[in-house]
Structures are given as C-alpha cells and as structure tokens.
PDB file of N, CA and C in Angstrom:
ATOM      1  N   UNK A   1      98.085 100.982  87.416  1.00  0.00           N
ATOM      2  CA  UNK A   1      99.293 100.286  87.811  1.00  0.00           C
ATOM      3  C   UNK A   1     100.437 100.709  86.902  1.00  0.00           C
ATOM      4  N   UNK A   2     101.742 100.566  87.549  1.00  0.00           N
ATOM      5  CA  UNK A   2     102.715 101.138  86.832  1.00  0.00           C
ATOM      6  C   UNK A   2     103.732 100.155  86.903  1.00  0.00           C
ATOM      7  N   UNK A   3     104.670  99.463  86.039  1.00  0.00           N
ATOM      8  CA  UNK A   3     105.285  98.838  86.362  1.00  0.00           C
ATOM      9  C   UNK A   3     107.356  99.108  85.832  1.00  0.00           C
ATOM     10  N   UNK A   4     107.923  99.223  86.705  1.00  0.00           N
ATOM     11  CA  UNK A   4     109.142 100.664  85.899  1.00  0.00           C
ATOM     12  C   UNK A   4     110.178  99.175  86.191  1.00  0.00           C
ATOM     13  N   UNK A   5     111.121  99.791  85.665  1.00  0.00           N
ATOM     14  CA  UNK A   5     112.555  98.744  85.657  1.00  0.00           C
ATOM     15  C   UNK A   5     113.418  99.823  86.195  1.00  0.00           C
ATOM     16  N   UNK A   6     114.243  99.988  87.245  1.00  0.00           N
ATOM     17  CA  UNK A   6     115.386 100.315  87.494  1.00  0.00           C
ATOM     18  C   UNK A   6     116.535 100.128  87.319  1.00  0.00           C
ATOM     19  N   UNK A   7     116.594 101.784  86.188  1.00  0.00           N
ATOM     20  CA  UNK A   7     118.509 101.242  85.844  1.00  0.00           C
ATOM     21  C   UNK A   7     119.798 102.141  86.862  1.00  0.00           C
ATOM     22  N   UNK A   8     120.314 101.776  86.656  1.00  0.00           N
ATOM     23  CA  UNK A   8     121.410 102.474  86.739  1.00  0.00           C
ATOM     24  C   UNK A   8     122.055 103.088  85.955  1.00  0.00           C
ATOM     25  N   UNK A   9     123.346 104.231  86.352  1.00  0.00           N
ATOM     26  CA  UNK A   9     123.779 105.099  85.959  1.00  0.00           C
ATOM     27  C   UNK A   9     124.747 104.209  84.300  1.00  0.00           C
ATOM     28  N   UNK A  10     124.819 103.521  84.976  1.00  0.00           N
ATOM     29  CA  UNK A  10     125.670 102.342  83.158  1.00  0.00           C
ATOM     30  C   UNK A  10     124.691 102.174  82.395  1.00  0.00           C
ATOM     31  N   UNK A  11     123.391 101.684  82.964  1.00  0.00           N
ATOM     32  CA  UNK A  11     121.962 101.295  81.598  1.00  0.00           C
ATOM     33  C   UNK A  11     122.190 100.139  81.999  1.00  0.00           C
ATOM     34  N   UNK A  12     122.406  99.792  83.243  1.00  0.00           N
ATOM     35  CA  UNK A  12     122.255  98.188  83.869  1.00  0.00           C
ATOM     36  C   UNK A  12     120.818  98.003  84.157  1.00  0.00           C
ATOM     37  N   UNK A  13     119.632  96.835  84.123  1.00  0.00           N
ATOM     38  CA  UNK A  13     118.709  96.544  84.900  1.00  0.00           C
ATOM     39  C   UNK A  13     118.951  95.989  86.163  1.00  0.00           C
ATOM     40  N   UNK A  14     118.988  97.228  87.253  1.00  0.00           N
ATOM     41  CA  UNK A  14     119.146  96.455  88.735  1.00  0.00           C
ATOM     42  C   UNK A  14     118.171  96.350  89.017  1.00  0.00           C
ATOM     43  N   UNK A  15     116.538  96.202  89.273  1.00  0.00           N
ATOM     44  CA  UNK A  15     115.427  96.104  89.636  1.00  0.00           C
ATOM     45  C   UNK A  15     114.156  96.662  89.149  1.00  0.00           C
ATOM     46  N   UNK A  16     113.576  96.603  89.689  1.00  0.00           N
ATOM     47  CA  UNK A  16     111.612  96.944  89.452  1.00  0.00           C
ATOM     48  C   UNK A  16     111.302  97.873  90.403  1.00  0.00           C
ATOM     49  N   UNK A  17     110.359  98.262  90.370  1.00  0.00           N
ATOM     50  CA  UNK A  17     109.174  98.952  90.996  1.00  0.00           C
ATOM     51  C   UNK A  17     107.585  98.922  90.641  1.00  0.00           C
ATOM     52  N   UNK A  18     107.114  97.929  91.513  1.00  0.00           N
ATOM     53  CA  UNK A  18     105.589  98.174  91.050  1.00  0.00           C
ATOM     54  C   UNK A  18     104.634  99.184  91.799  1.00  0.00           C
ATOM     55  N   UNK A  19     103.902  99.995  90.703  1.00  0.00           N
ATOM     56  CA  UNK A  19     103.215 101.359  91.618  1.00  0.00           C
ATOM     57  C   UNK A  19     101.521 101.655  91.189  1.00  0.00           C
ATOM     58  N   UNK A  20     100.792 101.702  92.143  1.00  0.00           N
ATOM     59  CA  UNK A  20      99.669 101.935  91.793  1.00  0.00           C
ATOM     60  C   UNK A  20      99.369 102.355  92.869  1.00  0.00           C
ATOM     61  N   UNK A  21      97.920 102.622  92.213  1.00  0.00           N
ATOM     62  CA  UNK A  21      96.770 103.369  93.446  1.00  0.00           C
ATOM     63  C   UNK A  21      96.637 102.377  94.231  1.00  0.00           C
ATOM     64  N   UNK A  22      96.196 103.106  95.804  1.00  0.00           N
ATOM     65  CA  UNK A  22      95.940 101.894  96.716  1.00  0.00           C
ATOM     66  C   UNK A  22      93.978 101.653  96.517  1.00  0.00           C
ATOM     67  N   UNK A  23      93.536 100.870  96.317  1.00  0.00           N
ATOM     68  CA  UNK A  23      92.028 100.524  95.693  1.00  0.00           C
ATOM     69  C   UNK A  23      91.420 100.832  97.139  1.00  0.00           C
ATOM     70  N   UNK A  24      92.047 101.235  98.422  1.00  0.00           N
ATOM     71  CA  UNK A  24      90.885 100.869  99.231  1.00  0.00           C
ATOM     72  C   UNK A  24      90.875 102.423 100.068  1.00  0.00           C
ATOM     73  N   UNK A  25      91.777 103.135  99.743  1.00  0.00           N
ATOM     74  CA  UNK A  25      91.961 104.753  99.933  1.00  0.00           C
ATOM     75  C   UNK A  25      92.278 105.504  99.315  1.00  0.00           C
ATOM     76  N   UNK A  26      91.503 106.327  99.082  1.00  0.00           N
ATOM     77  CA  UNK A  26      91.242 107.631  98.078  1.00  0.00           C
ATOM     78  C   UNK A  26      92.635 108.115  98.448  1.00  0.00           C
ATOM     79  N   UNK A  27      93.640 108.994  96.569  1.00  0.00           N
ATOM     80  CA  UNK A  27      94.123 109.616  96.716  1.00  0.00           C
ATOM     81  C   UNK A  27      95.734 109.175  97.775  1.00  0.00           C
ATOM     82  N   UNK A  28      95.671 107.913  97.780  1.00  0.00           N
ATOM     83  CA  UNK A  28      96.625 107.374  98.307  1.00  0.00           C
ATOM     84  C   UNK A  28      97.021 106.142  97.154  1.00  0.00           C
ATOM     85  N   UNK A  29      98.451 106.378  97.278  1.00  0.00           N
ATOM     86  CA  UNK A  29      99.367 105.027  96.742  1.00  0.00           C
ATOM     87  C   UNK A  29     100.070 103.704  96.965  1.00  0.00           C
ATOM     88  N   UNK A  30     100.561 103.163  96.914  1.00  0.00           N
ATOM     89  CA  UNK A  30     100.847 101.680  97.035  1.00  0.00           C
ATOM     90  C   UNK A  30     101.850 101.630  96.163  1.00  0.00           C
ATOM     91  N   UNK A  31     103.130 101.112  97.038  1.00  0.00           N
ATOM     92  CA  UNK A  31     104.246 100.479  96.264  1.00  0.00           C
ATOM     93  C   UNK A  31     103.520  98.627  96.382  1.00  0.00           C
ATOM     94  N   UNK A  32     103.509  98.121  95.258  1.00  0.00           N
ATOM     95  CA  UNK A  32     103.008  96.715  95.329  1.00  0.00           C
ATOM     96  C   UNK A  32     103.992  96.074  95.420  1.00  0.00           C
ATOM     97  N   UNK A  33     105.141  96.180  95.062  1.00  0.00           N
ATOM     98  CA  UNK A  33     106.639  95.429  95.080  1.00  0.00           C
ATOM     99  C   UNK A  33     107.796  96.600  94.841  1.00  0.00           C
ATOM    100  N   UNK A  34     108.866  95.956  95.150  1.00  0.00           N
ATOM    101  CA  UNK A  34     109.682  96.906  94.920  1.00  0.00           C
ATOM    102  C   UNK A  34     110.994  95.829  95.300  1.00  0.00           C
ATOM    103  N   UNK A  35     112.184  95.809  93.994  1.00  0.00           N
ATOM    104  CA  UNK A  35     113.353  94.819  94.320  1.00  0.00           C
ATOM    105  C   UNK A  35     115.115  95.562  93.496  1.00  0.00           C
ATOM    106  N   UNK A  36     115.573  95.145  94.392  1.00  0.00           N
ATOM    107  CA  UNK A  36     117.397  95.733  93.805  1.00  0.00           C
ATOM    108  C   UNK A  36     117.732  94.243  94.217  1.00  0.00           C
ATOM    109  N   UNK A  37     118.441  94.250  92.945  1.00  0.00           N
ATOM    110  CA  UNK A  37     119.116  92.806  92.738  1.00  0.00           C
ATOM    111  C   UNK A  37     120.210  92.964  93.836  1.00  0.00           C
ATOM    112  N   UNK A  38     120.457  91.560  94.746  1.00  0.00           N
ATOM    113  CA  UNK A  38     121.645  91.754  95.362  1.00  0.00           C
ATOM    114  C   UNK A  38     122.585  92.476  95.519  1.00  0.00           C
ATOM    115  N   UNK A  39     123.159  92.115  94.124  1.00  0.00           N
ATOM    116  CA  UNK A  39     124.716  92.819  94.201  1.00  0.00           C
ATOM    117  C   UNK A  39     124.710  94.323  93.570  1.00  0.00           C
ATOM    118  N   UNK A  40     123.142  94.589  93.702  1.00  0.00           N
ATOM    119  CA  UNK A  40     123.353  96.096  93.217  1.00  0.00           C
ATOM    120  C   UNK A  40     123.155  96.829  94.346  1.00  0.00           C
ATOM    121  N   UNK A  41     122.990  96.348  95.958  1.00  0.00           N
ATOM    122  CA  UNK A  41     122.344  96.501  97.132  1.00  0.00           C
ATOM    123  C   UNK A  41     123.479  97.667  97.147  1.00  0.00           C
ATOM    124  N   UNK A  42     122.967  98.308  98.389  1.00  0.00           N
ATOM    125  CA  UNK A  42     124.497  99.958  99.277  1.00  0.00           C
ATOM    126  C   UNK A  42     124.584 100.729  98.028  1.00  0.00           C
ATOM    127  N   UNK A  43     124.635 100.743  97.196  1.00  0.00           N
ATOM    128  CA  UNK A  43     124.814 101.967  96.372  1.00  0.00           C
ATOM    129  C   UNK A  43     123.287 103.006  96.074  1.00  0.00           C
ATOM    130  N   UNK A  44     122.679 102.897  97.557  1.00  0.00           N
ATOM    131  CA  UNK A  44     121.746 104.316  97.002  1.00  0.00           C
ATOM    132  C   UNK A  44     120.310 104.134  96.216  1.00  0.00           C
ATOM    133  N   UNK A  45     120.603 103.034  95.570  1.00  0.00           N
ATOM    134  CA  UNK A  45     119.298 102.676  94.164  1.00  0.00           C
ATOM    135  C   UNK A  45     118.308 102.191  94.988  1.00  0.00           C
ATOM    136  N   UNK A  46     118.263 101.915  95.920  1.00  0.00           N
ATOM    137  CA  UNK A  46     116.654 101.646  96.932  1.00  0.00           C
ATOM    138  C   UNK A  46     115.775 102.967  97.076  1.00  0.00           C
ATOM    139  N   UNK A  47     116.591 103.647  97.662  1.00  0.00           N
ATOM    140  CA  UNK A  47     116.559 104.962  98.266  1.00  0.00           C
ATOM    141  C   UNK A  47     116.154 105.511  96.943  1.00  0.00           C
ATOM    142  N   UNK A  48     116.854 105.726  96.142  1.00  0.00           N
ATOM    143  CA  UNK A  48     116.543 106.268  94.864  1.00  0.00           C
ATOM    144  C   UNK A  48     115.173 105.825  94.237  1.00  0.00           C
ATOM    145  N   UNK A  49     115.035 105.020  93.913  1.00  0.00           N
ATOM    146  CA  UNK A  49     113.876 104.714  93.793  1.00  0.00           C
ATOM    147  C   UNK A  49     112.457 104.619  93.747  1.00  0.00           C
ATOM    148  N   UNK A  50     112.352 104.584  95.779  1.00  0.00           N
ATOM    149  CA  UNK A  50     111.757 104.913  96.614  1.00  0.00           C
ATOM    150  C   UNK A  50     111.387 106.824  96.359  1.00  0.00           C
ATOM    151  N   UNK A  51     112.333 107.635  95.902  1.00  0.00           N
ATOM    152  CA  UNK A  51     111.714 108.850  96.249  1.00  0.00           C
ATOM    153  C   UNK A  51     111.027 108.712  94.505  1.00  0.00           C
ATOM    154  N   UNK A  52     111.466 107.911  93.360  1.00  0.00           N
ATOM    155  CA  UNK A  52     111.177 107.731  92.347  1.00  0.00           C
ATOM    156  C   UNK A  52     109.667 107.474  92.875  1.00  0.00           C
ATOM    157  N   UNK A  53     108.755 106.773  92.970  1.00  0.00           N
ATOM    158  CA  UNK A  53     108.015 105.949  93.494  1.00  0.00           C
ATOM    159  C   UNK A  53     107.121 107.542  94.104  1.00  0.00           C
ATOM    160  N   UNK A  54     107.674 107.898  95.272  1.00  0.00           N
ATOM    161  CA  UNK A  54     106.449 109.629  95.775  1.00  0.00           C
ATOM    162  C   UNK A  54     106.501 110.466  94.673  1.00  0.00           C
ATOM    163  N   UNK A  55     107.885 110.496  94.141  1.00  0.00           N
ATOM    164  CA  UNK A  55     107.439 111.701  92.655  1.00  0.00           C
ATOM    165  C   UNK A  55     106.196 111.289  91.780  1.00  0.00           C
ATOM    166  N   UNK A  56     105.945 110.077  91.681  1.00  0.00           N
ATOM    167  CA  UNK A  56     105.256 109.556  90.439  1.00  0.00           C
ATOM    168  C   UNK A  56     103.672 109.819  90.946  1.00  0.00           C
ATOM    169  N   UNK A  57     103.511 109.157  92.520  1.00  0.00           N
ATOM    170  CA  UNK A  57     102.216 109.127  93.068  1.00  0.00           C
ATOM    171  C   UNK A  57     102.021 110.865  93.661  1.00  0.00           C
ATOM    172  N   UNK A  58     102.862 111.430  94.071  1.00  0.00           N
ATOM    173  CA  UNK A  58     102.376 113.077  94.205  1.00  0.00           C
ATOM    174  C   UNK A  58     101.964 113.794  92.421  1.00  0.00           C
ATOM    175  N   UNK A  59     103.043 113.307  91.924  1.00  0.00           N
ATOM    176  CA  UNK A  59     102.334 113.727  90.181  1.00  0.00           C
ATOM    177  C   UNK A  59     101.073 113.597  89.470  1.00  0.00           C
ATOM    178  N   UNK A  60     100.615 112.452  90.610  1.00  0.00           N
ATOM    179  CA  UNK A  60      99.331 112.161  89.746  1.00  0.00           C
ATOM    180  C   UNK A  60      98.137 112.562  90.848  1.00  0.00           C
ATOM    181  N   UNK A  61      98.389 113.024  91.876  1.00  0.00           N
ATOM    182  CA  UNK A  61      97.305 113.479  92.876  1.00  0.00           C
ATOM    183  C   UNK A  61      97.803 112.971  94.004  1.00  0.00           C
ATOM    184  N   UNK A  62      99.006 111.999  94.300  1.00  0.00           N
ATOM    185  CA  UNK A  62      98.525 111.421  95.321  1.00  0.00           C
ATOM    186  C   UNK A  62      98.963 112.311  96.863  1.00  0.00           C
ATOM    187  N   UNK A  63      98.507 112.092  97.931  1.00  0.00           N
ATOM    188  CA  UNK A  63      98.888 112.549  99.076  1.00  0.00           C
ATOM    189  C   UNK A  63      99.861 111.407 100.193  1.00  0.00           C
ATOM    190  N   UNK A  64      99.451 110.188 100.116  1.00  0.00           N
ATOM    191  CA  UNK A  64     100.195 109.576 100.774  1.00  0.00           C
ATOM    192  C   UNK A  64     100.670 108.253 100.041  1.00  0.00           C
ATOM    193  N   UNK A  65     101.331 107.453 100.364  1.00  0.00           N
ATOM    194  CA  UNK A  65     102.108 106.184  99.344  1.00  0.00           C
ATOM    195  C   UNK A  65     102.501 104.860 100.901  1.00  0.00           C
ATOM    196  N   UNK A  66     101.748 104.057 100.472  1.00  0.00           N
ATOM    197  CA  UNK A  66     101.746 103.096 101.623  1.00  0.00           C
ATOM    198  C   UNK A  66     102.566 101.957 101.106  1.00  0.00           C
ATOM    199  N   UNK A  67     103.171 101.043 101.791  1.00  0.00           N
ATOM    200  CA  UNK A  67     104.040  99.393 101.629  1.00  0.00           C
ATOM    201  C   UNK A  67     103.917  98.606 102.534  1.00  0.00           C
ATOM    202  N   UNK A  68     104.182  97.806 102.401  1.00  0.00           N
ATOM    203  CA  UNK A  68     104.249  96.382 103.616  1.00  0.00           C
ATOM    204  C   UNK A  68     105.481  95.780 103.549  1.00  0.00           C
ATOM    205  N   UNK A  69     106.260  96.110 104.211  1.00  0.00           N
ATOM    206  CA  UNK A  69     107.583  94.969 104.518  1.00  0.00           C
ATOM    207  C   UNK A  69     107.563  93.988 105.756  1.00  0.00           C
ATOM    208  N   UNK A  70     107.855  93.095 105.752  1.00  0.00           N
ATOM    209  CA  UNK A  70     108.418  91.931 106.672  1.00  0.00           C
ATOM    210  C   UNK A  70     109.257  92.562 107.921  1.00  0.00           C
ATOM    211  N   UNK A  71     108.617  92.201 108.739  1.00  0.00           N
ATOM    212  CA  UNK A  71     109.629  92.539 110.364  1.00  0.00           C
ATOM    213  C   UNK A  71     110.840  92.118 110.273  1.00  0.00           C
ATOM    214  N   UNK A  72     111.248  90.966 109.473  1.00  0.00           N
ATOM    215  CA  UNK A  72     113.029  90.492 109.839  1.00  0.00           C
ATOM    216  C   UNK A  72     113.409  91.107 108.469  1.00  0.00           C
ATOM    217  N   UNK A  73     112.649  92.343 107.673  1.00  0.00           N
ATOM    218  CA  UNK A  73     113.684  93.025 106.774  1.00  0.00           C
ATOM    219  C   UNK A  73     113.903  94.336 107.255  1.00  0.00           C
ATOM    220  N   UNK A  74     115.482  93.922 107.765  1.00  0.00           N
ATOM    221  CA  UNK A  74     115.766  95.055 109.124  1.00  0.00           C
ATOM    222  C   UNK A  74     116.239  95.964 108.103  1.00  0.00           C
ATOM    223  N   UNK A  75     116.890  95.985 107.059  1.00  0.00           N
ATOM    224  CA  UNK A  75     117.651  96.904 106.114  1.00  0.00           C
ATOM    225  C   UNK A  75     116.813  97.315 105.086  1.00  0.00           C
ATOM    226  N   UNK A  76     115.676  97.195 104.924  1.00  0.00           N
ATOM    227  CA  UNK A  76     114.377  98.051 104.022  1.00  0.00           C
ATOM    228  C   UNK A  76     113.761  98.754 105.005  1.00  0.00           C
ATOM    229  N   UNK A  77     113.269  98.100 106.338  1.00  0.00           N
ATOM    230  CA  UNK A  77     112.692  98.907 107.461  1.00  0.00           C
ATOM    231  C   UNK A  77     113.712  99.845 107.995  1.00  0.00           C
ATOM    232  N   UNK A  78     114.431  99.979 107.998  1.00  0.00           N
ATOM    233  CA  UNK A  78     115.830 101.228 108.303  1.00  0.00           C
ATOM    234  C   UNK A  78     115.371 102.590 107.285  1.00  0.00           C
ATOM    235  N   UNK A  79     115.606 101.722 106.042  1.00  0.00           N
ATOM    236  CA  UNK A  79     115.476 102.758 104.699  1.00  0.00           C
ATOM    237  C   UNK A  79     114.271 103.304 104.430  1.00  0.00           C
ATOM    238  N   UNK A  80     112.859 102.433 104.713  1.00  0.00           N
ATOM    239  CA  UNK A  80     111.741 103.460 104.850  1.00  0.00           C
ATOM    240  C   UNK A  80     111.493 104.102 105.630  1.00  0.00           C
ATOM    241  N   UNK A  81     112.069 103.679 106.927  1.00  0.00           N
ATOM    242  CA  UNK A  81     112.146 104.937 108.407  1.00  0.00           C
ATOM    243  C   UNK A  81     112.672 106.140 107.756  1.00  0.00           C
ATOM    244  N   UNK A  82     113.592 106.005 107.370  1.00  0.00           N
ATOM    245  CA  UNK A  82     114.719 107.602 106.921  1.00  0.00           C
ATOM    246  C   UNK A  82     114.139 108.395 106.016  1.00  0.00           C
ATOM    247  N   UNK A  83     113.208 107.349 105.222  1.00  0.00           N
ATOM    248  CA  UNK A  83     112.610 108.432 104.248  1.00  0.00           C
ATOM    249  C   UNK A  83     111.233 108.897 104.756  1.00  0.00           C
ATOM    250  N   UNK A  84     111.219 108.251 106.043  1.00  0.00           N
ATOM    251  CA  UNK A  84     109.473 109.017 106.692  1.00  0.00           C
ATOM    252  C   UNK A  84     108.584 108.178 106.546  1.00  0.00           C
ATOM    253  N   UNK A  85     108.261 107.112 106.261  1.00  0.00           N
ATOM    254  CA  UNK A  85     107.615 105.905 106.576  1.00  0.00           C
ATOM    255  C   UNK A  85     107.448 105.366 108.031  1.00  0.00           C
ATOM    256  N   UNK A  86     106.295 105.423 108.198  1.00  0.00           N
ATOM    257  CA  UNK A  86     105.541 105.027 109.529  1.00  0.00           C
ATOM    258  C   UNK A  86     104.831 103.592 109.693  1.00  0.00           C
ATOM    259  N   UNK A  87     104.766 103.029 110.587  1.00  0.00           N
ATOM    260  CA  UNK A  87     104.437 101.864 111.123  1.00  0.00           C
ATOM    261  C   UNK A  87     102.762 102.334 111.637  1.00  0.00           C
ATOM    262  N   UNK A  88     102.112 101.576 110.747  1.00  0.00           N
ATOM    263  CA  UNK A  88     100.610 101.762 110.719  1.00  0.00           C
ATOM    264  C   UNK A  88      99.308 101.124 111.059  1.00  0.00           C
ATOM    265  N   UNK A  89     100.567  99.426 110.692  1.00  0.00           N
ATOM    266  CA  UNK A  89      99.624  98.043 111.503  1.00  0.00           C
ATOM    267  C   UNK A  89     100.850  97.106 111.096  1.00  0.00           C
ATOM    268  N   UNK A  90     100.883  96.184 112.234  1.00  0.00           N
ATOM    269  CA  UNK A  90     101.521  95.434 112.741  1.00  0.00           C
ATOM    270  C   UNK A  90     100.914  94.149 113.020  1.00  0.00           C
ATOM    271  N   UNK A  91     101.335  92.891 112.416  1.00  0.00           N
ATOM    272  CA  UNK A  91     100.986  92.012 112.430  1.00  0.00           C
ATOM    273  C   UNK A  91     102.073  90.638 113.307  1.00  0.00           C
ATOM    274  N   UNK A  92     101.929  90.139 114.067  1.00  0.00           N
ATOM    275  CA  UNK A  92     102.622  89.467 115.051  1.00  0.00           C
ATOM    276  C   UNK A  92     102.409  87.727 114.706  1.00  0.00           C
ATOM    277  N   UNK A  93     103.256  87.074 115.140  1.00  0.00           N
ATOM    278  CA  UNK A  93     103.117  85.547 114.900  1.00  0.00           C
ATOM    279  C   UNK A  93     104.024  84.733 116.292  1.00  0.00           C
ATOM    280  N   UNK A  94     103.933  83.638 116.338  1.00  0.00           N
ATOM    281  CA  UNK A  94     104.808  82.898 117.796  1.00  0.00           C
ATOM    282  C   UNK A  94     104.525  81.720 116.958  1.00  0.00           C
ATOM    283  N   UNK A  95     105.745  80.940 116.882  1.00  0.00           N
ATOM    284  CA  UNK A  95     105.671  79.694 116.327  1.00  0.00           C
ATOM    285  C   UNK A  95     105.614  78.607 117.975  1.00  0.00           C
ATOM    286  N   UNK A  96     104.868  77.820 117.335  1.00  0.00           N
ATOM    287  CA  UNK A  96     103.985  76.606 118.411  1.00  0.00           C
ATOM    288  C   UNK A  96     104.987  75.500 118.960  1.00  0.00           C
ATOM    289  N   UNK A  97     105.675  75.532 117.811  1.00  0.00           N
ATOM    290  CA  UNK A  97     106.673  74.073 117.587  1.00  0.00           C
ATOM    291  C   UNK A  97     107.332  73.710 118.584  1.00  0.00           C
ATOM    292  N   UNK A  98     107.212  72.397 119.126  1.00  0.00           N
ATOM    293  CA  UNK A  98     108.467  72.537 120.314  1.00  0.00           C
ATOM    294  C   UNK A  98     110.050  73.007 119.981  1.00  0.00           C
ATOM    295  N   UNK A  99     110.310  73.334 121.124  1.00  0.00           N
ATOM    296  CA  UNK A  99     112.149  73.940 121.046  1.00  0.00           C
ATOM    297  C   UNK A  99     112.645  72.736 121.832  1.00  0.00           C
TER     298      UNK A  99
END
C-alpha cells in the first residue's frame, strides 16, 4: 500500500492518493481512494494524479489499475473515461419509498 499527499505547484496539500495492489488479481492495481480538496477542483490535479497513480503501478509490474466510483459522480466518471477507464461491473439500486 502506498499512501501519497498531493501537492501542488505552490507546496499546497490539495489531496491524497491511496495505491496498492489489487489482492484478488495478479499484477493488477487499485486506486483505494483518491481526493482533491474542493477548491482545488478544474485545475488538472485529478487528472494529474491519476496518471501519477499508472506511473507508480506500471513501475512496479503492474499491467492494469482498477477503481470504483459512484454513478452520480458524473465529473470523476468523465475524467476516468478520458484517461481510458472502462466500466467493468455495474451495480444498480431503485429506491422502494413511496413518491
């Protein structure tokens, strides 16, 4: 497991990255978390990050690097599309409650 702080170009802490092996496939990685503080959001540092994150797991053997985001996070699911992130399993819900 790897656990990094993301700065920025000032030596600000805008976020984390947690990175490890994925335990249940060989030779594959796992972002376990990954966060940009609000107001450090649009300037790039996701994105940045993110290729931070394949450099580290191709450096050490890896071949592929897997995540799980939330369906209503339309603006992380945008940003891992662009960088080549695929939809692999899909998990669905319908709330019961009356309307």
């Amino acid at each position: 497991m790897h656990l990094f702080v993301v700065v920025d170009d000032t030596g600000t802490d805008v976020g984390f990255l947690w990175l490890g092996r994925d335990p249940d496939r060989s030779n594959t990685w796992y972002v376990w978390d990954v966060s940009i503080g609000e107001q450090f959001r649009g300037r790039g540092l996701g994105r940045a990050t993110m290729l931070a994150a394949e450099y580290v797991a191709r450096r050490a053997g890896g071949v592929a690097i897997g995540l799980n985001v939330f369906g209503l996070n339309t603006v992380a699911r945008k940003l891992y599309e662009s960088l080549g992130y695929a939809v692999i399993s899909q998990q669905m819900l319908k709330d019961l409650r009356p309307r």
